[in-house]
C-alpha atoms as a PDB file:
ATOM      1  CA  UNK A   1      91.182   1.249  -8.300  1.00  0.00           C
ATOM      2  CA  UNK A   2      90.320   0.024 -11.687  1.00  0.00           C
ATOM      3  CA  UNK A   3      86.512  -0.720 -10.549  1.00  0.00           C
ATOM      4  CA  UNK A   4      85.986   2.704  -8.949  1.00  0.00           C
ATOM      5  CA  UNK A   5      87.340   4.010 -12.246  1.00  0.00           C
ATOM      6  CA  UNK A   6      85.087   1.979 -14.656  1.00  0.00           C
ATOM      7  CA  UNK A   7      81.543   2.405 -11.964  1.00  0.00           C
ATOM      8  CA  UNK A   8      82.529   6.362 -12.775  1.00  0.00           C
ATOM      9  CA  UNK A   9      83.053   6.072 -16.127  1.00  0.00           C
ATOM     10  CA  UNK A  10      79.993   3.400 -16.267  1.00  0.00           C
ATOM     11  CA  UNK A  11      77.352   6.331 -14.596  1.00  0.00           C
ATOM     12  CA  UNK A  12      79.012   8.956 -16.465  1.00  0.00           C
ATOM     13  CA  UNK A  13      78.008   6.943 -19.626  1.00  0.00           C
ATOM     14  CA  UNK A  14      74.736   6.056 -18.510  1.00  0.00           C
ATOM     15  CA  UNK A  15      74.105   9.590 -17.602  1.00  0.00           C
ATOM     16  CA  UNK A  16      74.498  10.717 -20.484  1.00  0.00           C
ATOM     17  CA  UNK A  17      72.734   8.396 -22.148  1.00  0.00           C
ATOM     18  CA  UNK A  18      70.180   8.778 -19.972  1.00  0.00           C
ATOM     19  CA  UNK A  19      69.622  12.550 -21.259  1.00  0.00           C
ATOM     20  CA  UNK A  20      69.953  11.722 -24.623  1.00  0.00           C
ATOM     21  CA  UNK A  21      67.323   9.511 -24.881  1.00  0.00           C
ATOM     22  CA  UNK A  22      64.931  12.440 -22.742  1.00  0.00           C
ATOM     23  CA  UNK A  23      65.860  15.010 -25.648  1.00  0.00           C
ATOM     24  CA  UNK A  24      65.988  12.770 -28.388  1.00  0.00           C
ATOM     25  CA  UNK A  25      64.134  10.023 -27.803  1.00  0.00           C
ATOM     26  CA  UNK A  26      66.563   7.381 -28.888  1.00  0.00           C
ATOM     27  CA  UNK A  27      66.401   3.951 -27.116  1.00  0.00           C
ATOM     28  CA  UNK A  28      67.694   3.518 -23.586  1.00  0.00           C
ATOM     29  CA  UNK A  29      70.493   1.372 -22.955  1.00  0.00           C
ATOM     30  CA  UNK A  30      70.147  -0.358 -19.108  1.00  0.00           C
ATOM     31  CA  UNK A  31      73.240   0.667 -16.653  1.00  0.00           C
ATOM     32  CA  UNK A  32      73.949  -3.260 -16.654  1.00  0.00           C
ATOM     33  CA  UNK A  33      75.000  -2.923 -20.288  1.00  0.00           C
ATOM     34  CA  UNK A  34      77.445   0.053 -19.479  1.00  0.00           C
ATOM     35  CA  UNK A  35      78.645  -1.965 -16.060  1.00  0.00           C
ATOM     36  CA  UNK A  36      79.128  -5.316 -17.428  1.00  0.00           C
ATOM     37  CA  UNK A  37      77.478  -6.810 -20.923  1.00  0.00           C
ATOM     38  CA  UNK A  38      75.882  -9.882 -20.873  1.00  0.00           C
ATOM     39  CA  UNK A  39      75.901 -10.689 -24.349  1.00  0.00           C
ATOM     40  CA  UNK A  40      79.326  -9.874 -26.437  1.00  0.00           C
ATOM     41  CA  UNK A  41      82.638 -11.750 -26.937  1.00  0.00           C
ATOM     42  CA  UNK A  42      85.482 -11.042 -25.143  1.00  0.00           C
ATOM     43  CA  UNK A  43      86.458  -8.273 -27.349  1.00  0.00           C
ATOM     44  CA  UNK A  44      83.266  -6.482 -26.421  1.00  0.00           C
ATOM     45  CA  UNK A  45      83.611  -6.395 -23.054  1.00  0.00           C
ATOM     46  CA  UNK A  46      86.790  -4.863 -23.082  1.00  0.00           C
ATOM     47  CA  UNK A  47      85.989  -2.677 -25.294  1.00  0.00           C
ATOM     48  CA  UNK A  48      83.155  -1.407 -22.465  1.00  0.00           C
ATOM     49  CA  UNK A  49      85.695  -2.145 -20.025  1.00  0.00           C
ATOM     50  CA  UNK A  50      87.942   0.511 -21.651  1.00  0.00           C
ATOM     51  CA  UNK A  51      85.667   2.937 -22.623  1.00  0.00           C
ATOM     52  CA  UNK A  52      84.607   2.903 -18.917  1.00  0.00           C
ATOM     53  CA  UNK A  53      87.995   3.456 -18.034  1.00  0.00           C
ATOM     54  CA  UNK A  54      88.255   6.461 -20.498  1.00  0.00           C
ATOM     55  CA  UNK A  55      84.787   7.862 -19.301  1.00  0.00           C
ATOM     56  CA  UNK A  56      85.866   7.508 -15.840  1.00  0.00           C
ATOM     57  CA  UNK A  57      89.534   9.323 -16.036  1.00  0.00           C
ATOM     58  CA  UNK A  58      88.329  12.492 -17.943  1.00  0.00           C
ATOM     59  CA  UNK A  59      85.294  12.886 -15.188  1.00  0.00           C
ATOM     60  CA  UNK A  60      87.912  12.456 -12.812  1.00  0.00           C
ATOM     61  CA  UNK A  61      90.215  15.352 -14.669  1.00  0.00           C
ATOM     62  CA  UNK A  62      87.229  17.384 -15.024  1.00  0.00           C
ATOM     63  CA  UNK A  63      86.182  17.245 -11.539  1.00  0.00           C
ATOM     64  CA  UNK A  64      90.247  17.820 -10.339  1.00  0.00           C
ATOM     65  CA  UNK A  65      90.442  21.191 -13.211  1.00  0.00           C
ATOM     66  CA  UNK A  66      87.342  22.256 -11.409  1.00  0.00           C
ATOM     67  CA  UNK A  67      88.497  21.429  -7.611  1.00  0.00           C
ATOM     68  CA  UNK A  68      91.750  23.362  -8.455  1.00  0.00           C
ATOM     69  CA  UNK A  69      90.679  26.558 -10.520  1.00  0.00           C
ATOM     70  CA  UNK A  70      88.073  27.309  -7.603  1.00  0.00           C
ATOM     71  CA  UNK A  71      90.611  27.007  -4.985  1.00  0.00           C
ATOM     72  CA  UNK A  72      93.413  29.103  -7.158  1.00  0.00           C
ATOM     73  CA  UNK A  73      90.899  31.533  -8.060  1.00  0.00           C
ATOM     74  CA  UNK A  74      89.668  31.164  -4.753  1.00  0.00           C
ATOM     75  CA  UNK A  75      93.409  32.524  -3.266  1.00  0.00           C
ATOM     76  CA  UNK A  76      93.567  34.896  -5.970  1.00  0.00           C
ATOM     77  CA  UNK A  77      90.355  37.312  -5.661  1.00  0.00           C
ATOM     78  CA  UNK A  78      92.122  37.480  -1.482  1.00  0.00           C
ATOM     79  CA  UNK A  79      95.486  37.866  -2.125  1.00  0.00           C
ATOM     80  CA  UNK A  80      95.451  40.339  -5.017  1.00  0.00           C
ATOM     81  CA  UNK A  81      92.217  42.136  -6.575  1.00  0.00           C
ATOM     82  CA  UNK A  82      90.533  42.719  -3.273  1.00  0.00           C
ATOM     83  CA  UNK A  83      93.674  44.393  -1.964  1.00  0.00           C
ATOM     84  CA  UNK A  84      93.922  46.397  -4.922  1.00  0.00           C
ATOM     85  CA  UNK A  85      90.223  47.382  -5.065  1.00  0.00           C
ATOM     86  CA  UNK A  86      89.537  45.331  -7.946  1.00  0.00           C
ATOM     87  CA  UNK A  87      86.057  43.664  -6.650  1.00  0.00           C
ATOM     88  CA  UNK A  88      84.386  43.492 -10.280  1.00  0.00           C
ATOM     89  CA  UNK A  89      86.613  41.038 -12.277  1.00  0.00           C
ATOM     90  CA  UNK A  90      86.946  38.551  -8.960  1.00  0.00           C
ATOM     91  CA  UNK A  91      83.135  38.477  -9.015  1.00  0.00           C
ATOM     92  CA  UNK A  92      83.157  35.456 -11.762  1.00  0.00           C
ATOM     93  CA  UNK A  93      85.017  33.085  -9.629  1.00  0.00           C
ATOM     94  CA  UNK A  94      83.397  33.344  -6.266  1.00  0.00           C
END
């Protein structure tokens, strides 16, 4: 569990690192660095550990809000604005 968290929150990181460094052109920190730092004490390496972990859980709750507003709005738009002829405001959540 706590692996699949931190590789998220790991590629989440690098990600966007990834695209800052394309619009900015700041330096480019390798994925190994985000996964597991070679160089550090042992207070660094938690420190990635954990912000892996952080990275990883508010994907994750992103991802879920998303999942669940599209299937909510999803049941919505059927069960009450197309029966009442309301078509225009349902047409943001399809």
């Amino acid at each position: 569990g706590k692996y699949f968290i931190e590789l998220i929150g790991a590629s989440t990181r690098f990600s966007f690192n990834l695209i800052k460094s394309k619009l900015f052109g700041t330096k480019l920190i390798k994925f190994e660095e985000y996964w597991n730092p070679k160089k550090g004490t042992y207070y660094n390496k938690l420190e990635t550990e954990t912000a892996n972990r952080i990275a990883g859980f508010i994907f994750l709750a992103i991802l879920l809000s998303i999942i669940i507003f599209f299937t909510v709005c999803e049941s919505f738009i059927k069960n009450c604005l197309v029966k009442k002829g309301f078509y225009s405001v349902g047409i943001f959540c399809i």
